[in-house]
Protein backbone atom coordinates (compact mmCIF):
# COMPACT_ATOMS: atom_id res chain seq x y z
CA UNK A 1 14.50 19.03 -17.84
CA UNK A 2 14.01 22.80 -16.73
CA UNK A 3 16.74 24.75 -17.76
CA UNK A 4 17.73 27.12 -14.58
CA UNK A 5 19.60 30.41 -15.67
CA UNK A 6 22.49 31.81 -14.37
CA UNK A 7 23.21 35.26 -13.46
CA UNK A 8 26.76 36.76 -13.53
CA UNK A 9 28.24 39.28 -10.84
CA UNK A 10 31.21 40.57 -9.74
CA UNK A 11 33.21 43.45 -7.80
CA UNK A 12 34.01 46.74 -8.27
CA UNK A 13 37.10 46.24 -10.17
CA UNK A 14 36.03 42.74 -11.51
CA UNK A 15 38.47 40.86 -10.57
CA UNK A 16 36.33 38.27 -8.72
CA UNK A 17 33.44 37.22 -10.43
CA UNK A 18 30.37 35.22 -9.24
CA UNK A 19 27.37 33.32 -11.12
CA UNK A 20 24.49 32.24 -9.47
CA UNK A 21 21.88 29.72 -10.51
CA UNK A 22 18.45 29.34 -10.02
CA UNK A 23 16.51 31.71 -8.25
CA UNK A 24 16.68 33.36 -4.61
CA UNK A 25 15.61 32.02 -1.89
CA UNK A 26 14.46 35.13 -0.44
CA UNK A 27 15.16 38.92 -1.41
CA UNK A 28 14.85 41.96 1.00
CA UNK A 29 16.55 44.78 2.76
CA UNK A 30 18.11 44.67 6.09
CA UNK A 31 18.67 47.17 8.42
CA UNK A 32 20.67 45.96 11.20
CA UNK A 33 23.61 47.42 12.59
CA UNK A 34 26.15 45.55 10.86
CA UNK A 35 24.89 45.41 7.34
CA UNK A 36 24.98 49.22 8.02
CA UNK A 37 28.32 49.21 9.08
CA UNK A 38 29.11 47.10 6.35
CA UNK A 39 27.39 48.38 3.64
CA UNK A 40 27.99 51.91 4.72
CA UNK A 41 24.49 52.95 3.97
CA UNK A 42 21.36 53.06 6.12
CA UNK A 43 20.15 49.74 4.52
CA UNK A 44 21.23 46.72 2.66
CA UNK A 45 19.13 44.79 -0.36
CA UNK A 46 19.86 41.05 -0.07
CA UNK A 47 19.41 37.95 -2.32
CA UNK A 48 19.95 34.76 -0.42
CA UNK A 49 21.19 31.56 -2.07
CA UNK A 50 21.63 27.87 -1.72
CA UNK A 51 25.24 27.57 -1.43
CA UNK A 52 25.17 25.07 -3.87
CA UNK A 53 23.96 27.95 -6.12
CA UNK A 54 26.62 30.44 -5.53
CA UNK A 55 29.91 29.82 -8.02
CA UNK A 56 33.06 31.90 -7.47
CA UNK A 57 34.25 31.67 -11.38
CA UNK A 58 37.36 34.18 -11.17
CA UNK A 59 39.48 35.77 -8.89
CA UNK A 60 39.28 33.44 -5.64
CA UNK A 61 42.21 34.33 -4.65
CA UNK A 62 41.19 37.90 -3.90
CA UNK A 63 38.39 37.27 -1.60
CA UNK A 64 39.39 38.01 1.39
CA UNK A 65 36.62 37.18 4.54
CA UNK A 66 35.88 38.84 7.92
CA UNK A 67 33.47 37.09 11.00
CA UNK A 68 32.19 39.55 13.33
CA UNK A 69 30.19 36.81 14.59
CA UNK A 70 29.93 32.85 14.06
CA UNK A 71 26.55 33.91 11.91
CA UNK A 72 28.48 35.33 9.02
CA UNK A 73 31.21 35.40 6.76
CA UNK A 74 31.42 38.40 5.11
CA UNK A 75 32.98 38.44 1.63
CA UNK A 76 34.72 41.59 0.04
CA UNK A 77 37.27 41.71 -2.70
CA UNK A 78 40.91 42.58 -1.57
CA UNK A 79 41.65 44.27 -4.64
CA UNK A 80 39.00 47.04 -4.68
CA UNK A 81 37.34 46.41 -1.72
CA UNK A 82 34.20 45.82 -3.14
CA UNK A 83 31.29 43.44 -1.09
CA UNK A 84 30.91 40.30 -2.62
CA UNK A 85 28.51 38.42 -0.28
CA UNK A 86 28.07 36.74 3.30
CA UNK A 87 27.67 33.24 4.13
CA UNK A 88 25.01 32.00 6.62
CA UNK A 89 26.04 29.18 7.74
CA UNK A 90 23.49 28.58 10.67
CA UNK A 91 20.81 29.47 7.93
CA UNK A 92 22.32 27.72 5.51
CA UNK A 93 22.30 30.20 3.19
CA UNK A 94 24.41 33.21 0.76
CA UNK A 95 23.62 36.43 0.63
CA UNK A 96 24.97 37.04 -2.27
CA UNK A 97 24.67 41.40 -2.37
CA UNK A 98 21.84 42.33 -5.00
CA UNK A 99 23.76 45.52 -6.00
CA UNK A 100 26.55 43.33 -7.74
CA UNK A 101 23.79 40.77 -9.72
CA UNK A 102 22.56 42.96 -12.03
CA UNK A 103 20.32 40.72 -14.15
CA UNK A 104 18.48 38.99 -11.31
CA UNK A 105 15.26 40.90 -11.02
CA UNK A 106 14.85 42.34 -7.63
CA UNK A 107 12.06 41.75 -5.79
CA UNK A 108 12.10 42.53 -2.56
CA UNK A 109 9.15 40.34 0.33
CA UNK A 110 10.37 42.26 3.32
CA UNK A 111 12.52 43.98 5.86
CA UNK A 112 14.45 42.11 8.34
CA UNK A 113 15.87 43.63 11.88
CA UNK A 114 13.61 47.03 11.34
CA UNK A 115 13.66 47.31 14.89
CA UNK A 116 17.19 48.65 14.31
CA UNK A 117 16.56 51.27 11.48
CA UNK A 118 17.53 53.85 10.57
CA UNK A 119 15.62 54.60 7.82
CA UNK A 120 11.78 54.21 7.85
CA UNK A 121 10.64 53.23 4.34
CA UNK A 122 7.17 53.04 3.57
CA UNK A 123 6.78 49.82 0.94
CA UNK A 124 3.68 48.00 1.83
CA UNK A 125 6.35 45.28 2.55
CA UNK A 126 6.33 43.46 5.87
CA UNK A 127 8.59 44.77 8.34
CA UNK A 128 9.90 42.26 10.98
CA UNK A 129 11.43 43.27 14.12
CA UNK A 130 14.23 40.83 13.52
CA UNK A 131 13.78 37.95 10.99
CA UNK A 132 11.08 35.88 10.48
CA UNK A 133 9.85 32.76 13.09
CA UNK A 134 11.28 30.14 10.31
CA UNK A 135 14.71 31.56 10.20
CA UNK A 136 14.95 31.84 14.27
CA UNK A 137 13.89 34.73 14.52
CA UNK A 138 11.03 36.37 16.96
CA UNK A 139 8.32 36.74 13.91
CA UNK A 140 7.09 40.18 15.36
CA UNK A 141 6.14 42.13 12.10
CA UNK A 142 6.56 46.34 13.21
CA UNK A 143 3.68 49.02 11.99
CA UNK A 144 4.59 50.52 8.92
């Protein structure tokens, strides 16, 4: 049996704390309005999850959860404030914020919604108008 490892994370003040098993389904940035809103910042590095991967171990009690839309459940702690993650449920997936998992290596495969940024990075990553065909998304990849 392959052993999967586990990664710990948690908020600013640490009083929720997260594991995650396995790896990613996907990593990338974002760069749509309201992970900009959200995050505060131009753009926002995600790691998506199983759900089945994504463990709350402490502090459950001080997530508190916001849905601008149907499409996510964003995840902050009510303590510090501090972003936790969002469920997907139509994708049926986490993002579980790569800022906060600080032993999963981050390796970003592309941007997502880079018809909405604000910030033009130049990567060498694939840069898709919205998200990719598989996801529901157009599939239009944007010029560098």
């Amino acid at each position: 049996m392959n052993a999967q490892q586990t990664h710990q994370g948690s908020c600013f003040c640490g009083a929720v704390k997260l594991e995650v098993t396995g790896t990613p389904v996907a990593q990338g940035y974002c760069h749509c309005e309201s992970c900009r809103h959200w995050s505060a910042g131009p753009v926002n590095a995600f790691s998506l999850w199983a759900p089945d991967s994504v463990r709350v171990t402490q502090g459950a009690d001080h997530i508190g959860t916001y849905n601008k839309t149907p499409g996510s459940s964003r995840k902050w702690c009510k303590t510090c404030g501090g972003h936790l993650m969002t469920d997907h449920p139509q994708m049926g997936l986490v993002d579980v914020y790569a800022a906060i998992l600080p032993s999963v290596e981050f390796s970003p495969a592309l941007h997502v919604f880079y018809g909405e940024t604000k910030l033009h990075i130049k990567d060498g990553l694939p840069k898709m108008q919205d998200v990719p065909a598989e996801m529901g998304g157009s599939g239009v990849t944007l010029p560098e």
